[in-house]
PDB file of N, CA and C in Angstrom:
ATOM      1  N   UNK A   1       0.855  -1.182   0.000  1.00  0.00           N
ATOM      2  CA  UNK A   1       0.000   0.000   0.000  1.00  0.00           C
ATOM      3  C   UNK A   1       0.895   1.237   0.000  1.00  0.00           C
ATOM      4  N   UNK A   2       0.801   2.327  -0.641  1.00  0.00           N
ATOM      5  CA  UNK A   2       1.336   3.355  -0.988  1.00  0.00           C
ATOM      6  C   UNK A   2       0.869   4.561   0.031  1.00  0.00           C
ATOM      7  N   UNK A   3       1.508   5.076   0.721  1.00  0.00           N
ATOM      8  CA  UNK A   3       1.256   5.668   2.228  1.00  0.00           C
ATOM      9  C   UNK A   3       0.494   7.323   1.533  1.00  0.00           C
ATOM     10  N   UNK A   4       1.523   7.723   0.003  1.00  0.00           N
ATOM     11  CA  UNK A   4       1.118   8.847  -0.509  1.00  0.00           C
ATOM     12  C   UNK A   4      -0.642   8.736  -0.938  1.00  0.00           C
ATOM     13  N   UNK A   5      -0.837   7.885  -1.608  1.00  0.00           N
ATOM     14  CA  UNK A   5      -2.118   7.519  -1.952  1.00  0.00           C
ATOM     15  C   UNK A   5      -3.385   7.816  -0.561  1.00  0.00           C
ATOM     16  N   UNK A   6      -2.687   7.535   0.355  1.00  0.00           N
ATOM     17  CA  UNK A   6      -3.655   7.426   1.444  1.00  0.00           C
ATOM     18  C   UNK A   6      -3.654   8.659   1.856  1.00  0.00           C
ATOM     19  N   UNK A   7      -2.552   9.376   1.449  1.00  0.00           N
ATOM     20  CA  UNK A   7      -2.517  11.170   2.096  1.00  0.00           C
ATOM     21  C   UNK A   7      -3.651  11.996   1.095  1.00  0.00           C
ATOM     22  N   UNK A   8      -3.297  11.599   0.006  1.00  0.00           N
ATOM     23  CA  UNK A   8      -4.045  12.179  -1.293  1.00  0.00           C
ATOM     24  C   UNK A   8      -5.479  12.150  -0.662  1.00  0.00           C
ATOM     25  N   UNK A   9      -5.940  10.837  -0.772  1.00  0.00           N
ATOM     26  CA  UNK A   9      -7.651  10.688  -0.045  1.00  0.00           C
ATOM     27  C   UNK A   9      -7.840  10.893   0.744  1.00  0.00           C
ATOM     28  N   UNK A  10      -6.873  10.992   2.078  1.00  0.00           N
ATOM     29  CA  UNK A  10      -7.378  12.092   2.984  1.00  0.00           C
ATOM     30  C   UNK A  10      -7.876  13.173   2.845  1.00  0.00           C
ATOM     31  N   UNK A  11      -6.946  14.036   2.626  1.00  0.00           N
ATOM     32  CA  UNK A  11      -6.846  14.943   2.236  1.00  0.00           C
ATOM     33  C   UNK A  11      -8.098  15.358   1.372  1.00  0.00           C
ATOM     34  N   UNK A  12      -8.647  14.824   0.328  1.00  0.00           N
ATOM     35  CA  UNK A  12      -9.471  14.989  -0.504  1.00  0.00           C
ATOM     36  C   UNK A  12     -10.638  14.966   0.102  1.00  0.00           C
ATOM     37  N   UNK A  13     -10.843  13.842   1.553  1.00  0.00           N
ATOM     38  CA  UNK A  13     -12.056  13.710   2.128  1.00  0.00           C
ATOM     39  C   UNK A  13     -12.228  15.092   3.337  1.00  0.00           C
ATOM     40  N   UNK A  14     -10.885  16.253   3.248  1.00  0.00           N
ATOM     41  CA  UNK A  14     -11.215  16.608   4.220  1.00  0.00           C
ATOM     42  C   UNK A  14     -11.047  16.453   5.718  1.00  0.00           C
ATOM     43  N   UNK A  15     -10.060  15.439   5.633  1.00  0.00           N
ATOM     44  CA  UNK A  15      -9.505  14.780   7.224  1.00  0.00           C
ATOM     45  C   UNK A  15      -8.360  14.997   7.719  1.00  0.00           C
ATOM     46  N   UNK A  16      -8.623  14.815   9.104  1.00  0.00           N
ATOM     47  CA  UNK A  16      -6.758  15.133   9.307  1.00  0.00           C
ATOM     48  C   UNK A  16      -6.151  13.558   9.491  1.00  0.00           C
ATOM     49  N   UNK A  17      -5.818  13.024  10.190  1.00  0.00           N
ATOM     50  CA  UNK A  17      -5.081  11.902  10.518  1.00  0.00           C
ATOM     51  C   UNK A  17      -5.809  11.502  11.458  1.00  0.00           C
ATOM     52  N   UNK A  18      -6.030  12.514  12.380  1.00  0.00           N
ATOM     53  CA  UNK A  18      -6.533  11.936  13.800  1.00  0.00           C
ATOM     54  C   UNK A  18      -8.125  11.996  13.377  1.00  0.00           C
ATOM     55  N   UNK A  19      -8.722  12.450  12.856  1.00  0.00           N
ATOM     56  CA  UNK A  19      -9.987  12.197  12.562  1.00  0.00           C
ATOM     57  C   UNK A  19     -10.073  11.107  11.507  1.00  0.00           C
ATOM     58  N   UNK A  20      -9.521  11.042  10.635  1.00  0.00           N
ATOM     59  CA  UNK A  20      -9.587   9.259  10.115  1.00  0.00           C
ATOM     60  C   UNK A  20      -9.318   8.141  10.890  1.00  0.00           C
ATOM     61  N   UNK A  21      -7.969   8.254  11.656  1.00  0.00           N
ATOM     62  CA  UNK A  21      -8.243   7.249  12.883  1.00  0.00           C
ATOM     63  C   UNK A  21      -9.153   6.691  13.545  1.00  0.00           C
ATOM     64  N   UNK A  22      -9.792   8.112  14.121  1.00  0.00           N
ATOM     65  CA  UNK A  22     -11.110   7.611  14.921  1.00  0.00           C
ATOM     66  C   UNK A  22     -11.917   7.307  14.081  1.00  0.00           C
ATOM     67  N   UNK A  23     -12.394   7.397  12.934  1.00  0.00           N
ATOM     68  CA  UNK A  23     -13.450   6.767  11.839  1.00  0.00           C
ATOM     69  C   UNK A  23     -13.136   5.354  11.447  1.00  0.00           C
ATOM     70  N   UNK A  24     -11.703   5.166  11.597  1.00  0.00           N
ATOM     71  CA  UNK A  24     -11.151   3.827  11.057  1.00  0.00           C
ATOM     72  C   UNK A  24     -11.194   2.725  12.067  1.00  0.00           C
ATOM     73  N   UNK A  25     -11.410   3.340  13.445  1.00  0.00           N
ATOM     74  CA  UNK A  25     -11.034   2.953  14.487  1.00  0.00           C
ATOM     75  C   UNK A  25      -9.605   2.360  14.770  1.00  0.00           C
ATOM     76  N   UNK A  26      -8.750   3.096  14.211  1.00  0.00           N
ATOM     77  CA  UNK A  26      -7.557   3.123  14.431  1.00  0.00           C
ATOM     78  C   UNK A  26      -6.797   3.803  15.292  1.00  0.00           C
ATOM     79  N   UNK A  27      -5.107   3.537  15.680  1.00  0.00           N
ATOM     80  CA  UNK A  27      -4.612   4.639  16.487  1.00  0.00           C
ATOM     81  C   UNK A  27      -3.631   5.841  15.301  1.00  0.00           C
ATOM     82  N   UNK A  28      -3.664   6.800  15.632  1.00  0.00           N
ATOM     83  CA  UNK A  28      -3.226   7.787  14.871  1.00  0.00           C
ATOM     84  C   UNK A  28      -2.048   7.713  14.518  1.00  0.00           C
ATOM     85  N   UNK A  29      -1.026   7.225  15.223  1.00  0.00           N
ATOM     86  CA  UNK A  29       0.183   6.636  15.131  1.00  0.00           C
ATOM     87  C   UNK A  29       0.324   5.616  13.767  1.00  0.00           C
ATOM     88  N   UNK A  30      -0.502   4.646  13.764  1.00  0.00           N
ATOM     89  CA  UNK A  30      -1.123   3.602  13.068  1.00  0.00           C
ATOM     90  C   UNK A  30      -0.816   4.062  11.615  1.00  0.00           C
ATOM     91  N   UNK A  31      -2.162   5.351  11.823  1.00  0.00           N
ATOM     92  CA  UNK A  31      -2.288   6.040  10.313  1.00  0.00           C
ATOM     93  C   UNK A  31      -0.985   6.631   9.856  1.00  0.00           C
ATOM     94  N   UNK A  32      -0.380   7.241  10.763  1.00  0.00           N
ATOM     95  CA  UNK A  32       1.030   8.480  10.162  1.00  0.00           C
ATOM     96  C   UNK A  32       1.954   7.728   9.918  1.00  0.00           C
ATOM     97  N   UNK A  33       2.547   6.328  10.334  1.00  0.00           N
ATOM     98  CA  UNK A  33       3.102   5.329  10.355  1.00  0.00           C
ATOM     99  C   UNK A  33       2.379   4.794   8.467  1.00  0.00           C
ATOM    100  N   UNK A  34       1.655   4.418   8.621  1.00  0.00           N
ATOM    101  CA  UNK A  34       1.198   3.969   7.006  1.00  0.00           C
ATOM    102  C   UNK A  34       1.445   4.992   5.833  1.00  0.00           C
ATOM    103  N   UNK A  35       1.203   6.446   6.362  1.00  0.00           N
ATOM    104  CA  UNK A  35       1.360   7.523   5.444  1.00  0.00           C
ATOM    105  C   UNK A  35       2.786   7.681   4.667  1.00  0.00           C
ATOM    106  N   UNK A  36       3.710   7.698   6.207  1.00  0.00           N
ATOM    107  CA  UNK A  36       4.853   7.822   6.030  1.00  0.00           C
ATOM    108  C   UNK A  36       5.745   6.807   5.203  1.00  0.00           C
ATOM    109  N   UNK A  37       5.412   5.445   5.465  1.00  0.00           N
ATOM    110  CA  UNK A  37       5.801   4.245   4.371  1.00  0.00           C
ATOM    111  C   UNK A  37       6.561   3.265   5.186  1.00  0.00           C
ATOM    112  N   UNK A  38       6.287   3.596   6.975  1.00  0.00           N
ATOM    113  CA  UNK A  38       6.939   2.584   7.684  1.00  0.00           C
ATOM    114  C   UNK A  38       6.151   1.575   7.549  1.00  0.00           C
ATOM    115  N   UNK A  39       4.793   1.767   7.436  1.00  0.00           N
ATOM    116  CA  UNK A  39       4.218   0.064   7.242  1.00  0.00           C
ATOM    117  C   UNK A  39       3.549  -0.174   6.185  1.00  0.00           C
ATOM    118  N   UNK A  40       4.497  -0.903   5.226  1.00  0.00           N
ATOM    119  CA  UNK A  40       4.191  -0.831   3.888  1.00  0.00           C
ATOM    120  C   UNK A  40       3.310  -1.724   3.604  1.00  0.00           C
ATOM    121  N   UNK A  41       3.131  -2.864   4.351  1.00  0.00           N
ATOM    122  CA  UNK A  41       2.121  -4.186   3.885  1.00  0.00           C
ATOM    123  C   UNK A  41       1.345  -4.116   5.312  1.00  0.00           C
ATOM    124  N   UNK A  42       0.213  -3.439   5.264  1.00  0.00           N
ATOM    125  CA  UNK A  42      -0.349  -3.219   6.436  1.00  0.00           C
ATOM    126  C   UNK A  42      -1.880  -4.520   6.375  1.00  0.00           C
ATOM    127  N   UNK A  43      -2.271  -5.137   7.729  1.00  0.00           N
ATOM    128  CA  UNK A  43      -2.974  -6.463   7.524  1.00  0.00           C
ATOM    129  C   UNK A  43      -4.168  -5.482   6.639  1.00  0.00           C
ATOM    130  N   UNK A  44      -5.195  -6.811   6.190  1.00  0.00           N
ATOM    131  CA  UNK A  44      -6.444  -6.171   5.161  1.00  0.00           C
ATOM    132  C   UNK A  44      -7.272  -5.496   6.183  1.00  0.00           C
ATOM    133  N   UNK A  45      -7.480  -5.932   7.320  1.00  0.00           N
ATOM    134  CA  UNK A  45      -8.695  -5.259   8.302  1.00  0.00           C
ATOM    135  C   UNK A  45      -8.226  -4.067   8.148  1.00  0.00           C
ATOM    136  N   UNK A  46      -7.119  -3.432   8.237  1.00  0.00           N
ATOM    137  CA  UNK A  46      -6.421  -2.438   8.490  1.00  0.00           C
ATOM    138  C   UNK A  46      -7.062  -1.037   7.365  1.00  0.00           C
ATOM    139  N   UNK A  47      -6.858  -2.206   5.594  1.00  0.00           N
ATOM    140  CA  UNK A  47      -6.478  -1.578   4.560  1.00  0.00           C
ATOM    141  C   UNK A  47      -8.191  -1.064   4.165  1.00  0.00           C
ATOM    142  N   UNK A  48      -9.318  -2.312   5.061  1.00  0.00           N
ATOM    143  CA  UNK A  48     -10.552  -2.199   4.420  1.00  0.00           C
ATOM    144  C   UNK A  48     -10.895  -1.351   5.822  1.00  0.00           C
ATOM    145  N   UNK A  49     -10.653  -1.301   6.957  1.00  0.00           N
ATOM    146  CA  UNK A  49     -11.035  -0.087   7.838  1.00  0.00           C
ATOM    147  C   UNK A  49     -10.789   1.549   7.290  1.00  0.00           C
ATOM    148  N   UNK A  50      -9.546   1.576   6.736  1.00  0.00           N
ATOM    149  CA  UNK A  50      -9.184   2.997   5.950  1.00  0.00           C
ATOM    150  C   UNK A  50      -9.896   3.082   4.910  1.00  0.00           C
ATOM    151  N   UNK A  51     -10.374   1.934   3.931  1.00  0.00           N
ATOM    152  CA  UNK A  51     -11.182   2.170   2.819  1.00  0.00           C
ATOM    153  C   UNK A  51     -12.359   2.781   3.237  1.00  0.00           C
ATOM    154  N   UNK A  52     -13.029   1.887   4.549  1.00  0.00           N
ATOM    155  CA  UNK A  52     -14.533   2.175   4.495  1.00  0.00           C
ATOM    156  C   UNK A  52     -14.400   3.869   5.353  1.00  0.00           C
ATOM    157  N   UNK A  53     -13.581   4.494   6.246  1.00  0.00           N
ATOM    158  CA  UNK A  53     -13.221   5.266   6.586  1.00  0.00           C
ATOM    159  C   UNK A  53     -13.620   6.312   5.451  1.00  0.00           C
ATOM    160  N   UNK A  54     -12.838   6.203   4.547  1.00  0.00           N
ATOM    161  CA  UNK A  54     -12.940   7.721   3.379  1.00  0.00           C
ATOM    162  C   UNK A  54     -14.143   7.045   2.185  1.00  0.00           C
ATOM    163  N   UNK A  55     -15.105   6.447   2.325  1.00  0.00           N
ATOM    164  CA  UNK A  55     -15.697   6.115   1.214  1.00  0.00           C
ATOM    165  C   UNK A  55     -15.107   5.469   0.169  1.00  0.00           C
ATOM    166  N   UNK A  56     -14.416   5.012  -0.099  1.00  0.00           N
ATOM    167  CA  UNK A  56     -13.598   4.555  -1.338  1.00  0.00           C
ATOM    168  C   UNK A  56     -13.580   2.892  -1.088  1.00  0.00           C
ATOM    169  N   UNK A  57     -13.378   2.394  -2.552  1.00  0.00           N
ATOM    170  CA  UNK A  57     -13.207   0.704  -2.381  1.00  0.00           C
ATOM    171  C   UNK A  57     -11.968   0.660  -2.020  1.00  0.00           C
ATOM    172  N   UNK A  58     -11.492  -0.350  -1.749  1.00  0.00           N
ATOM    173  CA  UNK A  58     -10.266  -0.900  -1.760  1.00  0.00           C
ATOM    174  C   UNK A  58      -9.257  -0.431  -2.375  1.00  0.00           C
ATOM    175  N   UNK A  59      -9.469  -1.080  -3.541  1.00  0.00           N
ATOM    176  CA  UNK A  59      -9.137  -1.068  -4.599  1.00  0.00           C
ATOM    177  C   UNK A  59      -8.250   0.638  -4.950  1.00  0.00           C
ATOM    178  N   UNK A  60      -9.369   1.437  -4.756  1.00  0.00           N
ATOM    179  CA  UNK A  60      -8.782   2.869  -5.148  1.00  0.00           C
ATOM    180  C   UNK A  60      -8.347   2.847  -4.051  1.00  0.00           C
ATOM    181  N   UNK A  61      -7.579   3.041  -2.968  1.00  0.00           N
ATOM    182  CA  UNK A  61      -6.727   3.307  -1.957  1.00  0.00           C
ATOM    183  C   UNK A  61      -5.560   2.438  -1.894  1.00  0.00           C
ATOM    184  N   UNK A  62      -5.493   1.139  -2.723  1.00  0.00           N
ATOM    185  CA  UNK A  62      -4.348   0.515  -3.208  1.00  0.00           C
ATOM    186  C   UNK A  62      -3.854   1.079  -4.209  1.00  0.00           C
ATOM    187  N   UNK A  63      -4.575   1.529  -5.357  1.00  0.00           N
ATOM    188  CA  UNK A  63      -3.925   2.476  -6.546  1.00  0.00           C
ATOM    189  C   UNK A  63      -2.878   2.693  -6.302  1.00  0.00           C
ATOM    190  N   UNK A  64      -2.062   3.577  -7.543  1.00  0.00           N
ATOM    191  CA  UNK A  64      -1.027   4.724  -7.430  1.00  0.00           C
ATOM    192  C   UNK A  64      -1.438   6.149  -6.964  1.00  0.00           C
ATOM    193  N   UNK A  65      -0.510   7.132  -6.298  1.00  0.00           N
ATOM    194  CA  UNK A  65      -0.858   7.655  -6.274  1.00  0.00           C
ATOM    195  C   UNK A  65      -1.339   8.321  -7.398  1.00  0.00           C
ATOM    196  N   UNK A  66      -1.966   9.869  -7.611  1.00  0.00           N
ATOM    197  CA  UNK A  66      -2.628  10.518  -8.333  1.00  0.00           C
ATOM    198  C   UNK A  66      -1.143  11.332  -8.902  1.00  0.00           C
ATOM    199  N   UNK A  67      -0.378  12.279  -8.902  1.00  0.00           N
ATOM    200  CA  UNK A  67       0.863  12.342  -8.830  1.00  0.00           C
ATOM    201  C   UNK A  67       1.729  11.302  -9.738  1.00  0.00           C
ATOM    202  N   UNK A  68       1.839  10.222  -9.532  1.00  0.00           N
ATOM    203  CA  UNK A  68       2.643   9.035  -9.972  1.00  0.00           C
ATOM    204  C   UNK A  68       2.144   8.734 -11.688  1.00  0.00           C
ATOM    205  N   UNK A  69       0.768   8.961 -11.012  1.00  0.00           N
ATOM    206  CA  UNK A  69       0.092   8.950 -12.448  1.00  0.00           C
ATOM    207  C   UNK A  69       0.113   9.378 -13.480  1.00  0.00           C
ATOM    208  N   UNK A  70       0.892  10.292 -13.451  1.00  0.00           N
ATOM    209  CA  UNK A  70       0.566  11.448 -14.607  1.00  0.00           C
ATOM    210  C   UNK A  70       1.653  11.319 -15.560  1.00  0.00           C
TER     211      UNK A  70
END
């Protein structure tokens, strides 16, 4: 999972870190830790808690980033 990707959709949804956490029911650490690229293969509960968190499938939060893309 690509930590930038997950900043992008934050970001896009309007969140900070610590308010996706608590939506993800995650710890914030958790999230800035994934952002940053220390936990690069993070478990699926993890990947489908952040999905359902910002509205998005899976799928688009595994993507590339938006950036990378171009």
């Amino acid at each position: 999972m690509n930590g930038q990707r997950l900043v992008e959709l934050r970001k896009a949804a309007g969140l900070t870190q610590a308010e996706l956490a608590v939506k993800a029911g995650l710890g914030m650490m958790q999230v800035s830790r994934i952002e940053r690229g220390a936990v690069s293969d993070p478990q699926v509960s993890t990947v489908q808690a952040l999905a359902d968190a910002l509205g998005v499938p899976v799928a688009e939060l595994l993507a590339e980033p938006e950036a990378a893309a171009r």
